[in-house]
Protein backbone atom coordinates (compact mmCIF):
# COMPACT_ATOMS: atom_id res chain seq x y z
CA UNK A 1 -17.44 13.37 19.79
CA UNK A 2 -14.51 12.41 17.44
CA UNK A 3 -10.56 12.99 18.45
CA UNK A 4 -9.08 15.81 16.64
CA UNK A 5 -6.82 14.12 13.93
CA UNK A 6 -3.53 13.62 15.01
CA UNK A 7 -0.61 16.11 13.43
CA UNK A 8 1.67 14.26 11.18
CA UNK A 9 4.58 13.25 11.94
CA UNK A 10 7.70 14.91 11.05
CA UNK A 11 10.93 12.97 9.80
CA UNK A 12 9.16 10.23 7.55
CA UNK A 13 10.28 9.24 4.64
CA UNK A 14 9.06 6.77 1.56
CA UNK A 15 11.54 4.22 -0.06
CA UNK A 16 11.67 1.33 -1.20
CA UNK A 17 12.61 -2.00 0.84
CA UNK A 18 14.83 -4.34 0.15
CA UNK A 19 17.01 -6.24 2.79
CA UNK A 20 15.65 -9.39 4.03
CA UNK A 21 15.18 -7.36 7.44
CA UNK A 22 13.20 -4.59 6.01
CA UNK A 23 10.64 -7.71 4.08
CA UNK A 24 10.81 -9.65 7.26
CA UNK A 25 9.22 -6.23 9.24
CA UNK A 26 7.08 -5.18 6.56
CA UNK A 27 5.72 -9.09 6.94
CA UNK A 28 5.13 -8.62 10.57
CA UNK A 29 3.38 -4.97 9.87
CA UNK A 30 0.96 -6.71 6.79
CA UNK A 31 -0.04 -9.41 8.65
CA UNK A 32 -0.41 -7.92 12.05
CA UNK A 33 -2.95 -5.39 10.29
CA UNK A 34 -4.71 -8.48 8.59
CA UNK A 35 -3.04 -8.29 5.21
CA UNK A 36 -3.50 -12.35 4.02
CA UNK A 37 0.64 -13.51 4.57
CA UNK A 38 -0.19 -14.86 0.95
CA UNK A 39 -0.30 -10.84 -0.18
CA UNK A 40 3.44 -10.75 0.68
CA UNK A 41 5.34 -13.20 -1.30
CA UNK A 42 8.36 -13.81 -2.53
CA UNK A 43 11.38 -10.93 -3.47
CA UNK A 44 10.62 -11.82 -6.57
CA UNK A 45 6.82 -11.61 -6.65
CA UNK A 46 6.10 -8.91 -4.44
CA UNK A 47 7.64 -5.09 -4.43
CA UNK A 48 7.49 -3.44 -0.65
CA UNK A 49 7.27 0.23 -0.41
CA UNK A 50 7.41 1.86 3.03
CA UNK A 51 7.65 4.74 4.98
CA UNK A 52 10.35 5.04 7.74
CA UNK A 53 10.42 7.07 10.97
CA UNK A 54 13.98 8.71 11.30
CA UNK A 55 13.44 10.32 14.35
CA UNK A 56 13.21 7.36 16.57
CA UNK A 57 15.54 6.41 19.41
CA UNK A 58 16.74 3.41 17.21
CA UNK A 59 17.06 5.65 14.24
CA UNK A 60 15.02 4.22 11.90
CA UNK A 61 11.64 2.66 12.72
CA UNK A 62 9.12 0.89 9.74
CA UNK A 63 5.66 2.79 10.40
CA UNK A 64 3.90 2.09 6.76
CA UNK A 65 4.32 -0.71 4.14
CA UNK A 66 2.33 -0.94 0.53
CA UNK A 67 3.15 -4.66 -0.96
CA UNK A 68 2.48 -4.47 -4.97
CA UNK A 69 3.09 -7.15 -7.65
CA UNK A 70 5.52 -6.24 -10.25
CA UNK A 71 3.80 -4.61 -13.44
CA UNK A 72 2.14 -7.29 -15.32
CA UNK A 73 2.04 -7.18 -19.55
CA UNK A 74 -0.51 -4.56 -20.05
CA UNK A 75 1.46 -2.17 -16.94
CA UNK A 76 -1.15 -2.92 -14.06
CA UNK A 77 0.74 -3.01 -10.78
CA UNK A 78 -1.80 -4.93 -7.96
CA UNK A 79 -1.76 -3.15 -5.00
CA UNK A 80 -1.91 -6.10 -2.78
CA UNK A 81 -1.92 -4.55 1.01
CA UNK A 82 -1.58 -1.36 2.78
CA UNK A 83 -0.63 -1.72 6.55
CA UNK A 84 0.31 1.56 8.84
CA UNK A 85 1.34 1.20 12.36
CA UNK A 86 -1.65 1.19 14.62
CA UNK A 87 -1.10 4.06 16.83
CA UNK A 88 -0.41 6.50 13.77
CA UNK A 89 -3.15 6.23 12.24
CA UNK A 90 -5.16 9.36 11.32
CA UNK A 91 -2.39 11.31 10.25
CA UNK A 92 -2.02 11.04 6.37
CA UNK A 93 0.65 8.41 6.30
CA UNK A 94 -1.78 6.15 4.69
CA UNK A 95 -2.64 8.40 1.76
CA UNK A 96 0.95 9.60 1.31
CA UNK A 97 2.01 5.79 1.13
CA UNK A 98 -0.33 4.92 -1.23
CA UNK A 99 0.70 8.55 -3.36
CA UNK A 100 4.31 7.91 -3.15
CA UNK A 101 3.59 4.04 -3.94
CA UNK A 102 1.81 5.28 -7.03
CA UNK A 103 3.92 7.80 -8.10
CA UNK A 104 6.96 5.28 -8.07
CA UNK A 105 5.48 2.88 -10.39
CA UNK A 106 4.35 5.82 -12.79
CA UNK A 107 7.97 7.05 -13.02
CA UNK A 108 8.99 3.40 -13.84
CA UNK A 109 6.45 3.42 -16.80
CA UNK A 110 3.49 1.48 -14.91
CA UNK A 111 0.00 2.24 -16.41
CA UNK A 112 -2.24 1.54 -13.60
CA UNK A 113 -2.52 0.86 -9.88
CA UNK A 114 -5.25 -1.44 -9.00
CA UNK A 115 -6.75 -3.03 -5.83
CA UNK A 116 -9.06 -5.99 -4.80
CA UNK A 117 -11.10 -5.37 -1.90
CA UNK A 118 -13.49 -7.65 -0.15
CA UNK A 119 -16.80 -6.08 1.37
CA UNK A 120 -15.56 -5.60 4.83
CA UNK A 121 -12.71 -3.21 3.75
CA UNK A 122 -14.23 -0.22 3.91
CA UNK A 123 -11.78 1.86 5.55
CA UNK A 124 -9.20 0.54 2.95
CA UNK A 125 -11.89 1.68 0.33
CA UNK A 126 -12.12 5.22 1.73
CA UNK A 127 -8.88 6.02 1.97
CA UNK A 128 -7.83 4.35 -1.83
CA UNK A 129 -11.20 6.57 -2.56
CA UNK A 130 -9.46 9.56 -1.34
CA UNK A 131 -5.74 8.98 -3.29
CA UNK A 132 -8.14 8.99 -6.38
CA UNK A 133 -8.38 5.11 -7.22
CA UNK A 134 -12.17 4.63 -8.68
CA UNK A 135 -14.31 1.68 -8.98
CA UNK A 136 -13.79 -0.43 -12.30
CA UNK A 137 -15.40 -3.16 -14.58
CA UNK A 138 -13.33 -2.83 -17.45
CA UNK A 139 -11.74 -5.93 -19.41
CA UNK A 140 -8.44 -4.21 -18.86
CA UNK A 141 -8.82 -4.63 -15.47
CA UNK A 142 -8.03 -8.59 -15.63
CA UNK A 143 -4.67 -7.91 -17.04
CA UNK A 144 -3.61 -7.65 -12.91
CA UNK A 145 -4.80 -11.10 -12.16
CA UNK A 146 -7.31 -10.22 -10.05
CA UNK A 147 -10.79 -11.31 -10.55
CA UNK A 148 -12.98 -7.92 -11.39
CA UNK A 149 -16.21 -7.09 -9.33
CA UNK A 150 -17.44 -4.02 -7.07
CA UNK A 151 -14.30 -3.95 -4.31
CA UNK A 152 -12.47 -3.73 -7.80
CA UNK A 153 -10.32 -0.03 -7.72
CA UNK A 154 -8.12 1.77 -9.98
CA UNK A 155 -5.60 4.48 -10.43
């Protein structure tokens, strides 16, 4: 028998991060969820999204973080990791992430969201599945620097 899905969580919110405390924490959240540290590079190279508990004894707590490369010439943003805080998962904060991620780069003109994913990422498949990214082949598709194939998604 499966767990009833957890309620979500009230007092989240998505922005943007920014200080080099925030990129340093959304690091530690990527990696520690088995995001490849070379996902998350420079300021420069790599745009963090995340979504922040405000109703946390400390007043702010990271739970989410989307890393995405800046929109390339053709407008593909890569969607290069998704990490959410291990014991708050099942309660939409992935989806939302990825939705609000999304829906930022639209209203800054992007074309496209895309994603590489290797075989064993199902889950991450699933749930980029259910924010409506489908499986691609297209020549477009190589304007995000990413190599095209079946684990090849877009939005």
């Amino acid at each position: 028998m499966h767990p009833a899905p957890r309620r979500p969580l009230p007092g989240i919110v998505f922005r943007r991060l920014r200080s080099p405390s925030e990129r340093s924490a959304a690091r530690r959240l990527l990696v520690g969820s088995g995001v490849p540290p070379a996902a998350i590079r420079s300021a420069g190279d790599t745009v963090l999204y995340g979504l922040w508990d405000l109703a946390t004894a400390t007043g702010e707590e990271l739970v989410g973080v989307a890393a995405t490369r800046p929109p390339d010439d053709a407008g593909s943003v890569e969607l290069c990791g998704i990490a959410i805080r291990a014991d708050l998962r099942r309660r939409g904060l992935g989806l939302r992430l990825v939705s609000e991620a999304a829906d930022a780069w639209r209203a800054k003109g992007a074309a496209r969201l895309v994603a590489r994913l290797a075989d064993d990422q199902r889950p991450a498949a699933a749930l980029l599945a259910r924010a409506g990214f489908a499986t691609t082949t297209d020549a477009d598709g190589q304007s995000a620097g990413t190599d095209l194939g079946s684990g090849y998604l877009a939005l």
